[in-house]
PDB file of N, CA and C in Angstrom:
ATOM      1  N   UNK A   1      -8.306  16.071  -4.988  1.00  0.00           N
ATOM      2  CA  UNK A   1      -9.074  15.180  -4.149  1.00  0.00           C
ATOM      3  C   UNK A   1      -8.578  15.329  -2.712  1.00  0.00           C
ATOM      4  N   UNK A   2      -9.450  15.525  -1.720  1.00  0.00           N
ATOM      5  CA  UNK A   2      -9.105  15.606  -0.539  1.00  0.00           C
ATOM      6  C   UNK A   2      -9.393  14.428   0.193  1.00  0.00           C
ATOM      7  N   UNK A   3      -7.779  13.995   0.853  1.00  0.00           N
ATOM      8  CA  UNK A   3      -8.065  12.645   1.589  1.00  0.00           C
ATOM      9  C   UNK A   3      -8.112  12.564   3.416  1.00  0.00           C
ATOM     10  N   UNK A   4      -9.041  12.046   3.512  1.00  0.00           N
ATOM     11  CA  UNK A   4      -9.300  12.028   4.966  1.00  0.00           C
ATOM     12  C   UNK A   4      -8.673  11.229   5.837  1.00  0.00           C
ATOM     13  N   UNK A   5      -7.815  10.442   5.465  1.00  0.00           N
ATOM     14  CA  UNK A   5      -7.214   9.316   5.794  1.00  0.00           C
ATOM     15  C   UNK A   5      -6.044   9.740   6.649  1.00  0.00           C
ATOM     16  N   UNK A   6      -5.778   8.653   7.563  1.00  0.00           N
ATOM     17  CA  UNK A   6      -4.416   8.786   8.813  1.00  0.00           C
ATOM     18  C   UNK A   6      -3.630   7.611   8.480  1.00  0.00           C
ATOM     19  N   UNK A   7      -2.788   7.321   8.059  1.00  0.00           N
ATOM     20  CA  UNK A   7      -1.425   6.222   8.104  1.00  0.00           C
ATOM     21  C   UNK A   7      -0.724   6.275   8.967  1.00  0.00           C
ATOM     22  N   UNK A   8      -0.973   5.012   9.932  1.00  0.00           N
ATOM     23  CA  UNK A   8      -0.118   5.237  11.488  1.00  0.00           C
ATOM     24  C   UNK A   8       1.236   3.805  10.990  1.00  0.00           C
ATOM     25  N   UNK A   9       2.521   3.785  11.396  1.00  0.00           N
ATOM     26  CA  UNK A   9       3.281   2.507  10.189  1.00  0.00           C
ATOM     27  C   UNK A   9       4.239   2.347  11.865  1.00  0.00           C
ATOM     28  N   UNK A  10       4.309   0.980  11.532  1.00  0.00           N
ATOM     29  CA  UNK A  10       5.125   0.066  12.829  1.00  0.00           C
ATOM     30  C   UNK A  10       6.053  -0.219  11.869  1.00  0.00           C
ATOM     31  N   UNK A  11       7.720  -0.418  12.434  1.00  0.00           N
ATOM     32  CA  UNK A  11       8.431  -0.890  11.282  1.00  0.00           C
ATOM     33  C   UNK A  11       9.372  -2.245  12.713  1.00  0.00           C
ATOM     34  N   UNK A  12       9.925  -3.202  11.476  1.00  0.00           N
ATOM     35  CA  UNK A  12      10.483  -4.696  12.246  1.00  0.00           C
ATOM     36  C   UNK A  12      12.356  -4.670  11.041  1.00  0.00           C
ATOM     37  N   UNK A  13      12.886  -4.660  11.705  1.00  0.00           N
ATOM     38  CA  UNK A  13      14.183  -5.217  10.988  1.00  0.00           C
ATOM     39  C   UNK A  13      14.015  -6.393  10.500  1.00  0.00           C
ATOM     40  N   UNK A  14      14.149  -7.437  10.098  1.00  0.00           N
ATOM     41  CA  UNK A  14      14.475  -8.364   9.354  1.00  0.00           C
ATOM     42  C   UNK A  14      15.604  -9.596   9.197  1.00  0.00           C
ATOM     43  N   UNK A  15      15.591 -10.663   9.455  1.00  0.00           N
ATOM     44  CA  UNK A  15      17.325 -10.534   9.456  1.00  0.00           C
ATOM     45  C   UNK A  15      18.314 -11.019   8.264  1.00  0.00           C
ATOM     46  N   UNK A  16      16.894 -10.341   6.980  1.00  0.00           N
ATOM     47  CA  UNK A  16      17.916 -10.387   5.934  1.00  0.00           C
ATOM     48  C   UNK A  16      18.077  -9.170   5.426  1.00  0.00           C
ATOM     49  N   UNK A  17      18.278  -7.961   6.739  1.00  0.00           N
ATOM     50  CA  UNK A  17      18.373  -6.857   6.681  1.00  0.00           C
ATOM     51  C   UNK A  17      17.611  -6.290   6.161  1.00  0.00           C
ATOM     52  N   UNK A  18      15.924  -6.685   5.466  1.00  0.00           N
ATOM     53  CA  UNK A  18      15.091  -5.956   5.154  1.00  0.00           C
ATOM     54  C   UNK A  18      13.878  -4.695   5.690  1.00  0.00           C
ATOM     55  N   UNK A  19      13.558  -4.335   5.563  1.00  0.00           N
ATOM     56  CA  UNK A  19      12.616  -3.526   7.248  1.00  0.00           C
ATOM     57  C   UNK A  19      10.721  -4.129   6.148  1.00  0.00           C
ATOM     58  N   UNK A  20      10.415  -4.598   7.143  1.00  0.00           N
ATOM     59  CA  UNK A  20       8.896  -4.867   7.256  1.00  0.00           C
ATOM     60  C   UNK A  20       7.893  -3.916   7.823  1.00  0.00           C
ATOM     61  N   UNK A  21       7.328  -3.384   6.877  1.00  0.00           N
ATOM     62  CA  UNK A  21       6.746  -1.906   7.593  1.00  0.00           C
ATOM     63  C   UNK A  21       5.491  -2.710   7.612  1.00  0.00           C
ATOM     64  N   UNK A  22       4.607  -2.522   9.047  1.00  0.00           N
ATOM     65  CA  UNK A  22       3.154  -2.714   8.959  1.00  0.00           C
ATOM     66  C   UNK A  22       2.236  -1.263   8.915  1.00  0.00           C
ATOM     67  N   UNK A  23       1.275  -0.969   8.441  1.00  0.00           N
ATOM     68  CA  UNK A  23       0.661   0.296   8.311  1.00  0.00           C
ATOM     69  C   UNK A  23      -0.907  -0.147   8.374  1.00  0.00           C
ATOM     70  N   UNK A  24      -1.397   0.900   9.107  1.00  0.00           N
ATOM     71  CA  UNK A  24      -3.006   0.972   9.145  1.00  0.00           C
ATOM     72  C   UNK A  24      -3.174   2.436   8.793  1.00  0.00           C
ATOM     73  N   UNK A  25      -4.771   2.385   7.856  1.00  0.00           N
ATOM     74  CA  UNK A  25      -4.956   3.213   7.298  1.00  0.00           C
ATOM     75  C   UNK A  25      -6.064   3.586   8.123  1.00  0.00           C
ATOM     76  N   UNK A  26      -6.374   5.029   8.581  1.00  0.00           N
ATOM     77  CA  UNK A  26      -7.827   5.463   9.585  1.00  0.00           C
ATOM     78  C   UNK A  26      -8.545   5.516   8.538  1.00  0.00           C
ATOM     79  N   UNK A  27      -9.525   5.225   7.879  1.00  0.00           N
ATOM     80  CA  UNK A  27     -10.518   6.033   7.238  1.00  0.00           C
ATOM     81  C   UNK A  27     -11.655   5.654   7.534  1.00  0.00           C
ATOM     82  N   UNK A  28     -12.479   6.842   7.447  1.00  0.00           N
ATOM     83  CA  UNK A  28     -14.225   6.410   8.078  1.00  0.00           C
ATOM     84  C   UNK A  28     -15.133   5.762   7.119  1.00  0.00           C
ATOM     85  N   UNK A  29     -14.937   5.658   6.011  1.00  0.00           N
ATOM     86  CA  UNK A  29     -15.896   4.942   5.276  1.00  0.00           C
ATOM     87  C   UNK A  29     -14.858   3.522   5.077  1.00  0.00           C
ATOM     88  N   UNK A  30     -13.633   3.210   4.964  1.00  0.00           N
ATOM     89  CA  UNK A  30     -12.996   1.608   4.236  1.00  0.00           C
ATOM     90  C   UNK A  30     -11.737   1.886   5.437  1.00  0.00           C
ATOM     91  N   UNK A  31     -12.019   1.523   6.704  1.00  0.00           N
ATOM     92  CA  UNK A  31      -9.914   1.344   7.539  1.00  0.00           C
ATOM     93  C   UNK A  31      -9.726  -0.346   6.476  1.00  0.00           C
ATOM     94  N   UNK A  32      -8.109   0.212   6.663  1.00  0.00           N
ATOM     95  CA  UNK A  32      -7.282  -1.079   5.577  1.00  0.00           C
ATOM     96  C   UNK A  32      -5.973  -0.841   6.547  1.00  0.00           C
ATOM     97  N   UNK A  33      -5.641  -2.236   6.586  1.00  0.00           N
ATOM     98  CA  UNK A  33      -4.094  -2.347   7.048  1.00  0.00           C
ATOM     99  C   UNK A  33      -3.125  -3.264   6.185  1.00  0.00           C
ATOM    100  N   UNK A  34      -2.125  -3.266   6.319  1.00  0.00           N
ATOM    101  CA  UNK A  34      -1.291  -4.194   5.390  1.00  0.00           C
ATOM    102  C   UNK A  34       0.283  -4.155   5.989  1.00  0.00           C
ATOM    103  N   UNK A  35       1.133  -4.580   4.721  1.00  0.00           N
ATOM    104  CA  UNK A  35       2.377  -4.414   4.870  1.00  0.00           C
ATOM    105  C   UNK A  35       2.918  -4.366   3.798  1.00  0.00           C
ATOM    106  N   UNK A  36       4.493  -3.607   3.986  1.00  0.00           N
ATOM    107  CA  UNK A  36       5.104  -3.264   3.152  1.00  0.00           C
ATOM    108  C   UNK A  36       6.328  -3.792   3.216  1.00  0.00           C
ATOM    109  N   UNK A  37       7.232  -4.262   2.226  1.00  0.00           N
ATOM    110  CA  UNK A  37       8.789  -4.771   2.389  1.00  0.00           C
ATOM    111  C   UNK A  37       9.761  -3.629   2.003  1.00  0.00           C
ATOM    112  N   UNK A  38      10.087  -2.902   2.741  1.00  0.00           N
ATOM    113  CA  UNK A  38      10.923  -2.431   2.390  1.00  0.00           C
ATOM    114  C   UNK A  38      12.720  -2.458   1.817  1.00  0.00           C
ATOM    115  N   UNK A  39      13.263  -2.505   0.636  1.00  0.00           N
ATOM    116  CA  UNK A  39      14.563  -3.257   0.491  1.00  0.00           C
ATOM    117  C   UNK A  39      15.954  -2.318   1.109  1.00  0.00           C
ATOM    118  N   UNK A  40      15.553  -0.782   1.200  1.00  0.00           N
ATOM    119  CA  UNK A  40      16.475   0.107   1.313  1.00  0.00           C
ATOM    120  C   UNK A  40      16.486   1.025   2.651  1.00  0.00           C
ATOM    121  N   UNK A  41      17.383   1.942   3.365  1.00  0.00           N
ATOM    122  CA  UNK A  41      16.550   2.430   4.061  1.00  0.00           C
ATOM    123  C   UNK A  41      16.140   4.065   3.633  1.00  0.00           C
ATOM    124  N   UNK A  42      14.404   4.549   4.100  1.00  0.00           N
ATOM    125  CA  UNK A  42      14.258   5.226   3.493  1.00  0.00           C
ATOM    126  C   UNK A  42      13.868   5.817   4.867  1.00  0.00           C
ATOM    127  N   UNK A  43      13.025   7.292   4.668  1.00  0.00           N
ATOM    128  CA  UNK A  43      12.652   7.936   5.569  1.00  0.00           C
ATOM    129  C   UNK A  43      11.241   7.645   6.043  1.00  0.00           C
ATOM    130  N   UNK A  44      10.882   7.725   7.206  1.00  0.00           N
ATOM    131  CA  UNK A  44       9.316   7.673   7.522  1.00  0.00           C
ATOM    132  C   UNK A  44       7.985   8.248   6.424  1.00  0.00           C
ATOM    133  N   UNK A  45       8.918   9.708   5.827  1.00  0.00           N
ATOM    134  CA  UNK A  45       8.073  10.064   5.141  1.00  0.00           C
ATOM    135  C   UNK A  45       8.062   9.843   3.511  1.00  0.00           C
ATOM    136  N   UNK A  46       8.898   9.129   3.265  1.00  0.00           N
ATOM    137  CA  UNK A  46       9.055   8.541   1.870  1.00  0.00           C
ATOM    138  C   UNK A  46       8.357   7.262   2.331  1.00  0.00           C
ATOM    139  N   UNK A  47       8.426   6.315   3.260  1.00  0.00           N
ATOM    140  CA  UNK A  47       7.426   5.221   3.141  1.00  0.00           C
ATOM    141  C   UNK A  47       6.327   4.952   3.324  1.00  0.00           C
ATOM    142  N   UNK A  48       5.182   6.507   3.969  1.00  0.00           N
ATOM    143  CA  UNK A  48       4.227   6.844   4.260  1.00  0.00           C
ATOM    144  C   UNK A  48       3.636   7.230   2.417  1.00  0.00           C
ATOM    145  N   UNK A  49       4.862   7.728   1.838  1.00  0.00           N
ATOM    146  CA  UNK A  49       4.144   8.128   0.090  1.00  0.00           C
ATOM    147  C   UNK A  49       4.072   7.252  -0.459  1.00  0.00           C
ATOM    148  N   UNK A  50       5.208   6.225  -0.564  1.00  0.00           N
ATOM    149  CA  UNK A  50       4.919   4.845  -1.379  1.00  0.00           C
ATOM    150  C   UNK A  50       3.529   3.474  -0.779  1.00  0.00           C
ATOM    151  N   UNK A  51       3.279   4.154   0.236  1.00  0.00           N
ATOM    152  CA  UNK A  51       2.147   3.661   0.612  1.00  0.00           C
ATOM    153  C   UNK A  51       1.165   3.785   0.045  1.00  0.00           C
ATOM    154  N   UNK A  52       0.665   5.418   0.007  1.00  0.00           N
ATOM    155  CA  UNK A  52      -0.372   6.387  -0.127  1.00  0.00           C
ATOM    156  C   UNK A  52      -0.182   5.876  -2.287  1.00  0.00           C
ATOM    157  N   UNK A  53       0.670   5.735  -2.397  1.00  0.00           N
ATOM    158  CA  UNK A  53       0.828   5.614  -4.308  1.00  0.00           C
ATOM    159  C   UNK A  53       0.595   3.942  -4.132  1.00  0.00           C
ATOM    160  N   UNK A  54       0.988   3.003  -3.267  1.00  0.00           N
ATOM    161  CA  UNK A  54       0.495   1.869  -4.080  1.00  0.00           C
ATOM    162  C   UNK A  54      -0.790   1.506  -3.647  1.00  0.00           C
ATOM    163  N   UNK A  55      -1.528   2.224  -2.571  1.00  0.00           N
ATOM    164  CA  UNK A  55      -2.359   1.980  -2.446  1.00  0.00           C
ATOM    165  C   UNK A  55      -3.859   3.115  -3.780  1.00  0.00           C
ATOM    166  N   UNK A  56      -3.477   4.138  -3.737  1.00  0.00           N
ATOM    167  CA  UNK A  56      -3.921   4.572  -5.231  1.00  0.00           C
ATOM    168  C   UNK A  56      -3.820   3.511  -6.661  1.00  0.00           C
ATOM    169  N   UNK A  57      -2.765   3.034  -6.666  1.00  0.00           N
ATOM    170  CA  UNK A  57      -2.296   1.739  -7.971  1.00  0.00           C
ATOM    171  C   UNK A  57      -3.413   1.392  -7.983  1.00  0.00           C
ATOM    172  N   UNK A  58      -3.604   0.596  -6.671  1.00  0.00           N
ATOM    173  CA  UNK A  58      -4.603  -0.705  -6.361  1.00  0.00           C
ATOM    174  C   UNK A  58      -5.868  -0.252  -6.745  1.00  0.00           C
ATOM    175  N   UNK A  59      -6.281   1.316  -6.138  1.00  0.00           N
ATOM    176  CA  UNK A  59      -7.889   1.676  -6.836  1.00  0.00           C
ATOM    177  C   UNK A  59      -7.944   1.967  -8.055  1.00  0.00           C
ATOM    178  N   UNK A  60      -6.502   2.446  -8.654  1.00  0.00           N
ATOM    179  CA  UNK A  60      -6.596   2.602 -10.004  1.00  0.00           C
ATOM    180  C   UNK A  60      -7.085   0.962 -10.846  1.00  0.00           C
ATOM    181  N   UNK A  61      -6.654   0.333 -10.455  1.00  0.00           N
ATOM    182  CA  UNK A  61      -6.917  -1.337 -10.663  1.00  0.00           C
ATOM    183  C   UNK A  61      -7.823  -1.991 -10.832  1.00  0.00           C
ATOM    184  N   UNK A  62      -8.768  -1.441  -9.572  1.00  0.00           N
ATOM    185  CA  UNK A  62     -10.296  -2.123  -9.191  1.00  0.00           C
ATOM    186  C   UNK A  62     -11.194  -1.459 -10.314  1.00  0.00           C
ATOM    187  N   UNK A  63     -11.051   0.209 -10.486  1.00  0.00           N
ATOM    188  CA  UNK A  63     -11.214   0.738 -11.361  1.00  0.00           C
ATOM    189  C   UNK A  63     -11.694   0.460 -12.978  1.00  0.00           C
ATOM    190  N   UNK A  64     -10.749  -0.204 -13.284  1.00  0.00           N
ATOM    191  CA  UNK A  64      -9.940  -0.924 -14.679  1.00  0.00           C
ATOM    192  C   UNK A  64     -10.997  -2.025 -15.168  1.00  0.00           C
ATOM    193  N   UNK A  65     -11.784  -2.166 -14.713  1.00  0.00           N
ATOM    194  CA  UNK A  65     -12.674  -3.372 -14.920  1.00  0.00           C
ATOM    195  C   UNK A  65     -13.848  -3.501 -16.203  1.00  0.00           C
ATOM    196  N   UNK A  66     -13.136  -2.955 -17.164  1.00  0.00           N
ATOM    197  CA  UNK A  66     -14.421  -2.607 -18.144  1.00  0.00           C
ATOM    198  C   UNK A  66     -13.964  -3.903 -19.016  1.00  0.00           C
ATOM    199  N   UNK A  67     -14.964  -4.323 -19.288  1.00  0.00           N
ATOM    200  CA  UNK A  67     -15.353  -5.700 -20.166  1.00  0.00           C
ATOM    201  C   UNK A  67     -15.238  -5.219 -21.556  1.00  0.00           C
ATOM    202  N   UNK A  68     -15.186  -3.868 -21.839  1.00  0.00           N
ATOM    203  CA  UNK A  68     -15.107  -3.546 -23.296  1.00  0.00           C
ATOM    204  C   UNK A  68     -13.603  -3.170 -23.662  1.00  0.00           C
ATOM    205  N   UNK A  69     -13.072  -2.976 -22.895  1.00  0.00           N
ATOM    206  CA  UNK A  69     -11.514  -2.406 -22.785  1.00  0.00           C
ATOM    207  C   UNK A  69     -10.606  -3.263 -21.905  1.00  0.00           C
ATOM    208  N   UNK A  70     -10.543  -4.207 -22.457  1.00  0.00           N
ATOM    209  CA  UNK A  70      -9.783  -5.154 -21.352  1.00  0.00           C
ATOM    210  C   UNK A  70      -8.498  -4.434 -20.897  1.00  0.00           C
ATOM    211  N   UNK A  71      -7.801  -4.369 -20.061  1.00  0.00           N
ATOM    212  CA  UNK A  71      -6.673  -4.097 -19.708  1.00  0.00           C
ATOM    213  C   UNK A  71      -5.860  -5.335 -19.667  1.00  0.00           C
ATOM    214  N   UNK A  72      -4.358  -5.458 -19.600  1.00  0.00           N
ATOM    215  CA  UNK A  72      -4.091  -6.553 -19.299  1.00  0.00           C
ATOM    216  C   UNK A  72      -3.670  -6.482 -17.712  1.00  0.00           C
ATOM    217  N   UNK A  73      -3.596  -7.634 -16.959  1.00  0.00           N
ATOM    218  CA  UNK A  73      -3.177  -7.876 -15.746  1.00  0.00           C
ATOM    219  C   UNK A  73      -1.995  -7.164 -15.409  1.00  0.00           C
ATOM    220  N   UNK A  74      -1.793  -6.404 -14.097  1.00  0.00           N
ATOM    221  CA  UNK A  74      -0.663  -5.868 -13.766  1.00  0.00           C
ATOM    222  C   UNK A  74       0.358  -7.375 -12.828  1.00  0.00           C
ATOM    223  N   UNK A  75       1.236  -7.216 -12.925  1.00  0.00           N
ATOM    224  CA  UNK A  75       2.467  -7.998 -12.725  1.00  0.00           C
ATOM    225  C   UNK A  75       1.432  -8.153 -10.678  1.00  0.00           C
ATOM    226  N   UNK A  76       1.596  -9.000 -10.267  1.00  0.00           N
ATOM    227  CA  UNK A  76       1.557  -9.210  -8.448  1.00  0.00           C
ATOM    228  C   UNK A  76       2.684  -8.704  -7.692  1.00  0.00           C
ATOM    229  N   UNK A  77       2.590  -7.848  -6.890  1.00  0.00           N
ATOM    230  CA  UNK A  77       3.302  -7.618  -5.993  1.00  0.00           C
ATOM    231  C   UNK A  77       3.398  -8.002  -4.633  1.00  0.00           C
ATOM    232  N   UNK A  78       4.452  -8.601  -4.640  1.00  0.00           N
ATOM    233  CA  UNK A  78       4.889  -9.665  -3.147  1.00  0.00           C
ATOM    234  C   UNK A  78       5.616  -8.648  -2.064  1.00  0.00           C
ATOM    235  N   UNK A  79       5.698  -7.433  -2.618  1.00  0.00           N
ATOM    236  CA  UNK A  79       6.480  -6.505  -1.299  1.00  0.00           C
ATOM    237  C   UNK A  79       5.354  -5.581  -0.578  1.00  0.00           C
ATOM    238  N   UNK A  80       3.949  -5.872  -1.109  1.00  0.00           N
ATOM    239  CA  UNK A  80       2.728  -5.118  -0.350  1.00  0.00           C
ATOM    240  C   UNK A  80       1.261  -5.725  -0.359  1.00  0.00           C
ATOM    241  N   UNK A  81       1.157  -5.938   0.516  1.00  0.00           N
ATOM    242  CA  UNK A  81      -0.132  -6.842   1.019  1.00  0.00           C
ATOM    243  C   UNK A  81      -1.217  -5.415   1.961  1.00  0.00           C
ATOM    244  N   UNK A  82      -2.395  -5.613   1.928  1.00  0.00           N
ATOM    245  CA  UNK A  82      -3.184  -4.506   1.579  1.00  0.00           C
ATOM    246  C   UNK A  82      -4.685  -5.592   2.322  1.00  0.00           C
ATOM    247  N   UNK A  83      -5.277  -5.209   2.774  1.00  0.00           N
ATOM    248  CA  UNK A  83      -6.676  -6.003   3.866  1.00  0.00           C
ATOM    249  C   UNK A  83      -7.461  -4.655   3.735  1.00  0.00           C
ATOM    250  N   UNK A  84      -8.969  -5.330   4.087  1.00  0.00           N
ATOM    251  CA  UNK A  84      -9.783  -4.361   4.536  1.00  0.00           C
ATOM    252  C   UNK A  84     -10.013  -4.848   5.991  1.00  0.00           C
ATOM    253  N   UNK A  85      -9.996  -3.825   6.773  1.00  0.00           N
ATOM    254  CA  UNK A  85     -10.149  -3.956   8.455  1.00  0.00           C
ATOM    255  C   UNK A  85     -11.363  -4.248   8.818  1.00  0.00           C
TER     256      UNK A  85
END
């Protein structure tokens, strides 16, 4: 699958030493921005992938919606918040 998408990410220290990454996503048909908690420190480009994967999760998710195959609920995640722009 070829993705057209740009992830531009602002990052904030914390002062319970956590880093708060904010990220906007370019895309021409759905821009999305959000945030991420980061607990460790990682590289720009390791938090640009865990982006790009939880934001895949999430369509895998929306996805999931068949009334004949229930899935059960995935657990909420409080370290990534996700908007449509």
């Amino acid at each position: 699958m070829e993705s057209t998408e740009k992830i531009s990410i602002t990052t904030k220290t914390l002062n319970s030493g956590n880093c708060q990454v904010k990220f906007f996503i370019e895309d021409d048909r759905r821009p999305q921005y959000g945030y991420l908690l980061v607990n460790e420190p990682k590289s720009v480009g390791e938090i640009i992938e865990e982006i790009k994967s939880r934001v895949e999760r999430r369509k895998e998710e929306m996805m999931n919606l068949n009334p004949f195959f229930p899935v059960p609920p995935i657990e909420e995640d409080h370290n990534f918040y996700l908007f449509s722009a």
